[in-house]
ModelCIF file with pLDDT and N, C-alpha, C, O atoms, coordinates in Angstrom:
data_MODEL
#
_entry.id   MODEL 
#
_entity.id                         1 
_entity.type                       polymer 
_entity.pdbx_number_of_molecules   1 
#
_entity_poly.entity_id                      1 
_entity_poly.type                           'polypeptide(L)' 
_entity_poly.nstd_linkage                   no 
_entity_poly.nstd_monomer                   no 
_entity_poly.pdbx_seq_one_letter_code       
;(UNK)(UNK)(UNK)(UNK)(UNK)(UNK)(UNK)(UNK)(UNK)(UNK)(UNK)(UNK)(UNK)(UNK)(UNK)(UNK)
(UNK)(UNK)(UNK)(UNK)(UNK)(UNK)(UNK)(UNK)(UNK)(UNK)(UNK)(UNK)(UNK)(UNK)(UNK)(UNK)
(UNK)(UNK)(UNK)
;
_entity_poly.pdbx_seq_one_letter_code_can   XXXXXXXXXXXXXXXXXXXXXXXXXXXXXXXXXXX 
_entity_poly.pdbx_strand_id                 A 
#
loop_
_entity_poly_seq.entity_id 
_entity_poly_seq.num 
_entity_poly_seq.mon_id 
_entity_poly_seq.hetero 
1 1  UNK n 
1 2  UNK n 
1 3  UNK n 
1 4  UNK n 
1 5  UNK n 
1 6  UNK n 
1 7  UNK n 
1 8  UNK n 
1 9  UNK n 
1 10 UNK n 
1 11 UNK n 
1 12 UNK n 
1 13 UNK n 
1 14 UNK n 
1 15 UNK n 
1 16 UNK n 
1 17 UNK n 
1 18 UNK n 
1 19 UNK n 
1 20 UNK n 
1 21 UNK n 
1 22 UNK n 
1 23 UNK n 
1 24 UNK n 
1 25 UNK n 
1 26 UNK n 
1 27 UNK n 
1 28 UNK n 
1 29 UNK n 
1 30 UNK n 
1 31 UNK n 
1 32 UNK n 
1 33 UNK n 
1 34 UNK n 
1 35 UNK n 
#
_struct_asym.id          A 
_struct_asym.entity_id   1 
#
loop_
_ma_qa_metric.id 
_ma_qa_metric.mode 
_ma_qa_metric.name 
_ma_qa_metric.software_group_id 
_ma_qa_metric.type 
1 global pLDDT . pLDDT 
2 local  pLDDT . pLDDT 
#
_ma_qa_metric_global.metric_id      1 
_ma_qa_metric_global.metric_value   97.63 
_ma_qa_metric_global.model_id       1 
_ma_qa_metric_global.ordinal_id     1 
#
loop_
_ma_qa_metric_local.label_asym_id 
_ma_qa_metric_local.label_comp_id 
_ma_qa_metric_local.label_seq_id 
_ma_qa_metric_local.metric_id 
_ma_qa_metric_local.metric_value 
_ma_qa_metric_local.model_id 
_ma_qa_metric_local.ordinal_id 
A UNK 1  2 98.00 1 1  
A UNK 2  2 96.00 1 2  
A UNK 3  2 96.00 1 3  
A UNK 4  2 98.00 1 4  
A UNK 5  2 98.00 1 5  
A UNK 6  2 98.00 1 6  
A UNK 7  2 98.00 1 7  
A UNK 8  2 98.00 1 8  
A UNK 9  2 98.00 1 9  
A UNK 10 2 98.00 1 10 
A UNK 11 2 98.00 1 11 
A UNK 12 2 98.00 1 12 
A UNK 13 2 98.00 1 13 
A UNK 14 2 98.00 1 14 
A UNK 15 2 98.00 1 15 
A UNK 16 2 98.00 1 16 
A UNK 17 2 98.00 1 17 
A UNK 18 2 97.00 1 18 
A UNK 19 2 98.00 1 19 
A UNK 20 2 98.00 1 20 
A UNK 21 2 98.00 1 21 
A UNK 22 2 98.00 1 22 
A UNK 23 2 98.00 1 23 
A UNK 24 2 98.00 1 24 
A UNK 25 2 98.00 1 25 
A UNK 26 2 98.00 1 26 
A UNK 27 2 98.00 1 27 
A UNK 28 2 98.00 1 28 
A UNK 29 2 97.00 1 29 
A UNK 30 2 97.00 1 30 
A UNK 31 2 97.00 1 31 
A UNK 32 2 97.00 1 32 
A UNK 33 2 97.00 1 33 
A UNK 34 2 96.00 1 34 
A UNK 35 2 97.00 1 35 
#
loop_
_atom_site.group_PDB 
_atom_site.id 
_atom_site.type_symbol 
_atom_site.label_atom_id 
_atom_site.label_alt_id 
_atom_site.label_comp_id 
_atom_site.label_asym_id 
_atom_site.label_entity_id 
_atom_site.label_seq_id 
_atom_site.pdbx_PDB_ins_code 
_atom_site.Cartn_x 
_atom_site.Cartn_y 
_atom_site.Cartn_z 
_atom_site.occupancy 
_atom_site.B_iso_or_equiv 
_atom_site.pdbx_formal_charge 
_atom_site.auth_seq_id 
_atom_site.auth_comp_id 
_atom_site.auth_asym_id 
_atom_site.auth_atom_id 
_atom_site.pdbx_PDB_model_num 
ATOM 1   N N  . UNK A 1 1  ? -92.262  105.586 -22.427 1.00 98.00 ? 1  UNK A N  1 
ATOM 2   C CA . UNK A 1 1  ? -91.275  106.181 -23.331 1.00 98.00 ? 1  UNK A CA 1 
ATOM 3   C C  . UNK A 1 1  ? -91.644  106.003 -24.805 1.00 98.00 ? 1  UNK A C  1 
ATOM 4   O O  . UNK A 1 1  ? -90.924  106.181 -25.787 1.00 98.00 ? 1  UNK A O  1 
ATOM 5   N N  . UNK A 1 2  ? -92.995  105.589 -24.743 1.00 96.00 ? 2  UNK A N  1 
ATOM 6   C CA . UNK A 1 2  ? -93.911  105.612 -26.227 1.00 96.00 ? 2  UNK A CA 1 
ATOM 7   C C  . UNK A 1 2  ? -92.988  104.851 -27.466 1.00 96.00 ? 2  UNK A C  1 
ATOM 8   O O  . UNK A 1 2  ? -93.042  103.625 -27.571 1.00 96.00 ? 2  UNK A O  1 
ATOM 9   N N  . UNK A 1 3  ? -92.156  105.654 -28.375 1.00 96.00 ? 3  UNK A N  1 
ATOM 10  C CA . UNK A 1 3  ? -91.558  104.811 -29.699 1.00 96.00 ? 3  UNK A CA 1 
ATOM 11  C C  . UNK A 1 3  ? -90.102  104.101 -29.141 1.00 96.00 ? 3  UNK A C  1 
ATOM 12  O O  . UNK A 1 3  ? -89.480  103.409 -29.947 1.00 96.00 ? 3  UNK A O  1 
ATOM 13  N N  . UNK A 1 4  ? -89.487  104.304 -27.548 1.00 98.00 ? 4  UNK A N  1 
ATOM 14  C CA . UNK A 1 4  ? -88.264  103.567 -26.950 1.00 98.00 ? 4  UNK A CA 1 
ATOM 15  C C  . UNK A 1 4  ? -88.745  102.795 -26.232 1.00 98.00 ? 4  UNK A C  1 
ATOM 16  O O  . UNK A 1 4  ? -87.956  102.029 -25.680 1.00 98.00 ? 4  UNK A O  1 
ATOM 17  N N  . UNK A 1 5  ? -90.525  102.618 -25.855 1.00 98.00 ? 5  UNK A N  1 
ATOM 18  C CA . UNK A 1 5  ? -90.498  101.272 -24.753 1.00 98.00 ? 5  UNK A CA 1 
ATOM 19  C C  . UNK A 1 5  ? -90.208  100.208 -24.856 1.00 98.00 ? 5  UNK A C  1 
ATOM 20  O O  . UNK A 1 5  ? -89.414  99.690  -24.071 1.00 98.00 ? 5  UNK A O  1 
ATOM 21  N N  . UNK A 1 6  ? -90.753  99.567  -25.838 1.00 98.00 ? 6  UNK A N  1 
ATOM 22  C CA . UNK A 1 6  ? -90.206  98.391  -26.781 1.00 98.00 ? 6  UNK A CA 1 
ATOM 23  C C  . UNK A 1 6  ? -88.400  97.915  -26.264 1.00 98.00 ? 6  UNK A C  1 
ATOM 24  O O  . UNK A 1 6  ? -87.897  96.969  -25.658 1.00 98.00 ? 6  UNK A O  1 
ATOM 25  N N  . UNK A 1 7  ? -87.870  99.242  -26.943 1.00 98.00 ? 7  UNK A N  1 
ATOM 26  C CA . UNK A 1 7  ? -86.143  98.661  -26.785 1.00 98.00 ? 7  UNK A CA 1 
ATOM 27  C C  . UNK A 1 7  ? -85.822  99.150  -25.174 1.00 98.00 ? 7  UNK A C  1 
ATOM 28  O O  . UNK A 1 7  ? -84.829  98.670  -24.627 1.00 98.00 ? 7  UNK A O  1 
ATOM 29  N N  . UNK A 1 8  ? -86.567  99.983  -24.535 1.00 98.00 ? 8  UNK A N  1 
ATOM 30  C CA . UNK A 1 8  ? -85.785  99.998  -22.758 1.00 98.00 ? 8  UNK A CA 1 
ATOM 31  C C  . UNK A 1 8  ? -86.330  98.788  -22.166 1.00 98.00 ? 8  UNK A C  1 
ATOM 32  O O  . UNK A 1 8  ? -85.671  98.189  -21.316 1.00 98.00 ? 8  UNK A O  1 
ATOM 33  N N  . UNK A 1 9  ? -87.572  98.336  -22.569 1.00 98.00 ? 9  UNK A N  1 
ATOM 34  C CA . UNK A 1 9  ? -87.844  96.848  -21.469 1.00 98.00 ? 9  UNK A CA 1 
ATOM 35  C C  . UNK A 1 9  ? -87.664  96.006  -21.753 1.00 98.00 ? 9  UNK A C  1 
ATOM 36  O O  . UNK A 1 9  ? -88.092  95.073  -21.072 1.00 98.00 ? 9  UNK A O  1 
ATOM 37  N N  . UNK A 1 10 ? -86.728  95.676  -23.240 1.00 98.00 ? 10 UNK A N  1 
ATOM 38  C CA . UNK A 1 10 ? -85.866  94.603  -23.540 1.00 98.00 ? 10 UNK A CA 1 
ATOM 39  C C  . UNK A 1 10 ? -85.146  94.641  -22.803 1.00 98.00 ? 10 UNK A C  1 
ATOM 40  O O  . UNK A 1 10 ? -85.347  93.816  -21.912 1.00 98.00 ? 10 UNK A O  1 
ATOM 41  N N  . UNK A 1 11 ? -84.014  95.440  -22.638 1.00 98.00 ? 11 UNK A N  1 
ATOM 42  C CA . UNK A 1 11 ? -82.856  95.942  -21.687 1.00 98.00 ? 11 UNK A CA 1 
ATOM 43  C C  . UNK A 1 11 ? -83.233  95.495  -20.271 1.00 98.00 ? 11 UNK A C  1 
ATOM 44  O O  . UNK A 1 11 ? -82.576  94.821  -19.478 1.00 98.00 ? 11 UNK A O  1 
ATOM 45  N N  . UNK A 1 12 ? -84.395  96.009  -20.156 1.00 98.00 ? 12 UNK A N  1 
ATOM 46  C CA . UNK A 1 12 ? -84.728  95.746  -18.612 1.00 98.00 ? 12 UNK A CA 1 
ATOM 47  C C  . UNK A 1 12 ? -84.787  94.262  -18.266 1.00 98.00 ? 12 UNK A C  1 
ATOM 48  O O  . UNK A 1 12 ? -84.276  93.659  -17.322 1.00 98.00 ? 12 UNK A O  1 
ATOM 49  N N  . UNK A 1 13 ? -85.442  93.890  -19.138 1.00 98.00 ? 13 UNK A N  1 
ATOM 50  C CA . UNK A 1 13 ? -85.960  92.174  -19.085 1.00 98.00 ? 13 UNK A CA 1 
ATOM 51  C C  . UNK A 1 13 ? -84.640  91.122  -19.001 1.00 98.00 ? 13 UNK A C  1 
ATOM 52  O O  . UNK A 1 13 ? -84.513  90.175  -18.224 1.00 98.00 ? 13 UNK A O  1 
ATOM 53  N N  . UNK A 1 14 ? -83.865  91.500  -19.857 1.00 98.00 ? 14 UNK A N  1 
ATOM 54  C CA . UNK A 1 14 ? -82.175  90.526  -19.867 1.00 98.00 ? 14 UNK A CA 1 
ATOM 55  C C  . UNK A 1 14 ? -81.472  91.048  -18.950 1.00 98.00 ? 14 UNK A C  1 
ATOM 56  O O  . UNK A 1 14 ? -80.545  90.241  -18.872 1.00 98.00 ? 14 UNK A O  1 
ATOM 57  N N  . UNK A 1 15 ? -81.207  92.101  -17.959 1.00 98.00 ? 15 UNK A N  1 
ATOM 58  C CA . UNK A 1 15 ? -80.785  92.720  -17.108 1.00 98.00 ? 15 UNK A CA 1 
ATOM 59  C C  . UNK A 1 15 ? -81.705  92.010  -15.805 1.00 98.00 ? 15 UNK A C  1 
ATOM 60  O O  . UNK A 1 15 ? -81.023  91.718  -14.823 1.00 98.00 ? 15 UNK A O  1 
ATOM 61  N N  . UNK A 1 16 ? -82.798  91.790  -15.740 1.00 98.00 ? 16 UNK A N  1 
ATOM 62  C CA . UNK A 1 16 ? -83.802  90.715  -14.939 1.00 98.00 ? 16 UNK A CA 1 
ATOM 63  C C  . UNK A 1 16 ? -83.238  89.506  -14.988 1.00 98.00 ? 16 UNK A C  1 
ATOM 64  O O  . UNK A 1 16 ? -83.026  89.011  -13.881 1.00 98.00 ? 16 UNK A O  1 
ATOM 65  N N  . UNK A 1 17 ? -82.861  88.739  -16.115 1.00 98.00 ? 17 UNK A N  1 
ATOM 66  C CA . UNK A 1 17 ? -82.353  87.382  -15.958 1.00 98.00 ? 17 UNK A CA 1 
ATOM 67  C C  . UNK A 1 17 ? -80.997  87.183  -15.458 1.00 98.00 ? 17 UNK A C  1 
ATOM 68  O O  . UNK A 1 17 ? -80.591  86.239  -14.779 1.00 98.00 ? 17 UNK A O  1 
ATOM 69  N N  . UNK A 1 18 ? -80.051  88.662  -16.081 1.00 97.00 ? 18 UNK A N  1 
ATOM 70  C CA . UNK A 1 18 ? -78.539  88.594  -15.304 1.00 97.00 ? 18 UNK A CA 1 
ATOM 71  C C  . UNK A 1 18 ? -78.490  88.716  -14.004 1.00 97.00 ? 18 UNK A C  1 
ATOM 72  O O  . UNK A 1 18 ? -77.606  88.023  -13.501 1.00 97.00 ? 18 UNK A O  1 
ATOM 73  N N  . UNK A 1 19 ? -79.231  89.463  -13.124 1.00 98.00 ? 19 UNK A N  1 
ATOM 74  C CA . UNK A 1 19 ? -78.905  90.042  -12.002 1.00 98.00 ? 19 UNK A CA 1 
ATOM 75  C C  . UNK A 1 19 ? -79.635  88.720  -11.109 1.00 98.00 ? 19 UNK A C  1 
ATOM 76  O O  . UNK A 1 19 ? -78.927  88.180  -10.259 1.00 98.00 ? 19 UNK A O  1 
ATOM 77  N N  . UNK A 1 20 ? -80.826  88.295  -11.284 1.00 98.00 ? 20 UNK A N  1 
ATOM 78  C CA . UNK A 1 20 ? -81.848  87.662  -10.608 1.00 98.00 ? 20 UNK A CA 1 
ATOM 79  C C  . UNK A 1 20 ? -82.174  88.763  -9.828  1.00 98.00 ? 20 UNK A C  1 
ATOM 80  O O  . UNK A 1 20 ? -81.670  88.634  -8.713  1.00 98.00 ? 20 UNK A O  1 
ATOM 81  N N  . UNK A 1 21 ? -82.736  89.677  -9.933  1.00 98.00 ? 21 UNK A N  1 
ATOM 82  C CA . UNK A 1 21 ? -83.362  90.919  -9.318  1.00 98.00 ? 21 UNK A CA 1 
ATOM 83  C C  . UNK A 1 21 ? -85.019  91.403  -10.230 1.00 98.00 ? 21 UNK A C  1 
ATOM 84  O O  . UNK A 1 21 ? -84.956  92.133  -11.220 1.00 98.00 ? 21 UNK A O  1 
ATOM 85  N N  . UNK A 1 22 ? -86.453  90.845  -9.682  1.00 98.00 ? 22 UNK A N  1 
ATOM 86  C CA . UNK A 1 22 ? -87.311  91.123  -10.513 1.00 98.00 ? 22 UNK A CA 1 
ATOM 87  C C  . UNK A 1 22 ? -87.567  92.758  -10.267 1.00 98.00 ? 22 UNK A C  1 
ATOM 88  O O  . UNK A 1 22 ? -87.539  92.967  -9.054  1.00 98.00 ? 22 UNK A O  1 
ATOM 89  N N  . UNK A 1 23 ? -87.773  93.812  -10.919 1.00 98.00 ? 23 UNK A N  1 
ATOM 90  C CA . UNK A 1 23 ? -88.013  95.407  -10.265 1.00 98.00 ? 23 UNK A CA 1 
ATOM 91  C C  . UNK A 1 23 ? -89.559  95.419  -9.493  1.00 98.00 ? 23 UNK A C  1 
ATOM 92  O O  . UNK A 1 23 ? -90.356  94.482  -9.545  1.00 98.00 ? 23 UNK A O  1 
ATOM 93  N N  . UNK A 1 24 ? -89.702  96.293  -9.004  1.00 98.00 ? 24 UNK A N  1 
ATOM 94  C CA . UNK A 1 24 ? -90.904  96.277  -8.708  1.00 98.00 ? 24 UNK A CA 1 
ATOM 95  C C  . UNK A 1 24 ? -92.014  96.851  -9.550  1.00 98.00 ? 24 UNK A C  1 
ATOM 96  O O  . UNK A 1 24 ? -91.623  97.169  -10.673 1.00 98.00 ? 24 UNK A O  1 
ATOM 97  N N  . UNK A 1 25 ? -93.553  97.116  -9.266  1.00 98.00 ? 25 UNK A N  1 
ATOM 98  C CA . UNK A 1 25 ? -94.148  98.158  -10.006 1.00 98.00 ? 25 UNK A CA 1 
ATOM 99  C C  . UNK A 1 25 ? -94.705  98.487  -8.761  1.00 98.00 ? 25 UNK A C  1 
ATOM 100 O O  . UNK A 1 25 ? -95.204  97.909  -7.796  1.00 98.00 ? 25 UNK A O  1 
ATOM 101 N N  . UNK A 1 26 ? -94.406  99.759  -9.175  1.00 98.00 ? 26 UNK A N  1 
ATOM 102 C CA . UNK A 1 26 ? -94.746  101.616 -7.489  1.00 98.00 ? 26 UNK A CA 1 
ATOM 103 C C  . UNK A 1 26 ? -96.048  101.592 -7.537  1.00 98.00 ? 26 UNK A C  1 
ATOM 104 O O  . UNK A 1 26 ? -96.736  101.154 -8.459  1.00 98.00 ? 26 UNK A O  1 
ATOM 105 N N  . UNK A 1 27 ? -96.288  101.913 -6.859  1.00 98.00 ? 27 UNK A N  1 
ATOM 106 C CA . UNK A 1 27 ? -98.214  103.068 -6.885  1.00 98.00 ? 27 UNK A CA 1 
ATOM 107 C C  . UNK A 1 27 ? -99.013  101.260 -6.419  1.00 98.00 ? 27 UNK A C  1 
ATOM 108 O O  . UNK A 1 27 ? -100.162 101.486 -6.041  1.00 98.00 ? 27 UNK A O  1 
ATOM 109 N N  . UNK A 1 28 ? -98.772  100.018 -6.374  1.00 98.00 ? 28 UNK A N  1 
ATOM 110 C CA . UNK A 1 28 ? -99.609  99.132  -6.325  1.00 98.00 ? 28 UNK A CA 1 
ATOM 111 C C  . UNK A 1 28 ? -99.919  99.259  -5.413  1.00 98.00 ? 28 UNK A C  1 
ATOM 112 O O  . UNK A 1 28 ? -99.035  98.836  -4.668  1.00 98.00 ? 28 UNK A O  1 
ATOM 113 N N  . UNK A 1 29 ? -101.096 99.789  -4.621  1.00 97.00 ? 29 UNK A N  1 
ATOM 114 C CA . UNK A 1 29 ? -101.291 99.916  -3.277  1.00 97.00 ? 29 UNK A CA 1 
ATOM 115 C C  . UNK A 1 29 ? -102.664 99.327  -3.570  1.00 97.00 ? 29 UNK A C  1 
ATOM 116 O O  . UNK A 1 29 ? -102.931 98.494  -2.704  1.00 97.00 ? 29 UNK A O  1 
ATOM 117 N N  . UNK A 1 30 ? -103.661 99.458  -4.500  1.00 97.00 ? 30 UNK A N  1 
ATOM 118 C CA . UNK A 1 30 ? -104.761 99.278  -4.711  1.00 97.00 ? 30 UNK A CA 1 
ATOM 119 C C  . UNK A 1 30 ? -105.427 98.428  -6.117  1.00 97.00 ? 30 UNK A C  1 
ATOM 120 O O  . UNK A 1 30 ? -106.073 98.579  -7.153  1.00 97.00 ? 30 UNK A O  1 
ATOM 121 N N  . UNK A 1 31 ? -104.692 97.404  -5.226  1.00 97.00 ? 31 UNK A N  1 
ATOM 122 C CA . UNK A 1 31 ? -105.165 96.338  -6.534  1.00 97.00 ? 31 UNK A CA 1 
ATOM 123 C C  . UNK A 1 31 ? -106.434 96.441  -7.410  1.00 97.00 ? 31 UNK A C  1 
ATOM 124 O O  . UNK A 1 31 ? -107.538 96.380  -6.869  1.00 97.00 ? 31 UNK A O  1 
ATOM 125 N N  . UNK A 1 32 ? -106.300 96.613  -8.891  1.00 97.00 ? 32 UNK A N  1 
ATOM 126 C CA . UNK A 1 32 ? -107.908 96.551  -9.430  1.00 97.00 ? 32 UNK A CA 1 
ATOM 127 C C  . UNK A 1 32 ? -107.976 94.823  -9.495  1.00 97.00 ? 32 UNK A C  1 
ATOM 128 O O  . UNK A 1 32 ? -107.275 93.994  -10.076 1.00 97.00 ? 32 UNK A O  1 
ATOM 129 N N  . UNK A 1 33 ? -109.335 94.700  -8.484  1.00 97.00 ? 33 UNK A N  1 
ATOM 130 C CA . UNK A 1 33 ? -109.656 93.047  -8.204  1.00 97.00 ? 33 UNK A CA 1 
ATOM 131 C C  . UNK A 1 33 ? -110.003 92.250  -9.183  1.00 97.00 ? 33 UNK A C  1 
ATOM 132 O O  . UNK A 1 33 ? -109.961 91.023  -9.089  1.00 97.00 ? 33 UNK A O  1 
ATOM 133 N N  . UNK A 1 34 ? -110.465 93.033  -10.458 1.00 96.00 ? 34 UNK A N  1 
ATOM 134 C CA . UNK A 1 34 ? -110.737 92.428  -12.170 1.00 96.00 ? 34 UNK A CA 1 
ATOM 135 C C  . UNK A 1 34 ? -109.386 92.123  -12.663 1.00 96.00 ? 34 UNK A C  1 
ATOM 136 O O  . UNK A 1 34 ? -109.269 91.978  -13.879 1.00 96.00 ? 34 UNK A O  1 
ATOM 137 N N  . UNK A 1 35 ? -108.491 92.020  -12.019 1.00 97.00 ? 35 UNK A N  1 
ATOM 138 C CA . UNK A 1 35 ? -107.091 91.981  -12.678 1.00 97.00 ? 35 UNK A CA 1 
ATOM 139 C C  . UNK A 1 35 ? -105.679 91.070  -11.627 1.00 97.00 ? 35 UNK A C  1 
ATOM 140 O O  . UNK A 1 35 ? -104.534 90.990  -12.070 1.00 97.00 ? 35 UNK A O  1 
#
């Protein structure tokens, strides 16, 4: 969301500590093994 990512994954992040719910990240099917 380029110049709003900053302020939506704040939101997301304190919404992480209220709920105790971590989100996931999609598409990880194919770990890059350098990482």
């Amino acid at each position: 969301t380029l110049t709003a990512a900053g302020a939506v994954e704040a939101v997301f992040s304190i919404q992480t500590m209220l709920t105790g719910t971590l989100p996931p990240t999609i598409n990880y099917l194919n770990p890059d093994p350098a990482i």
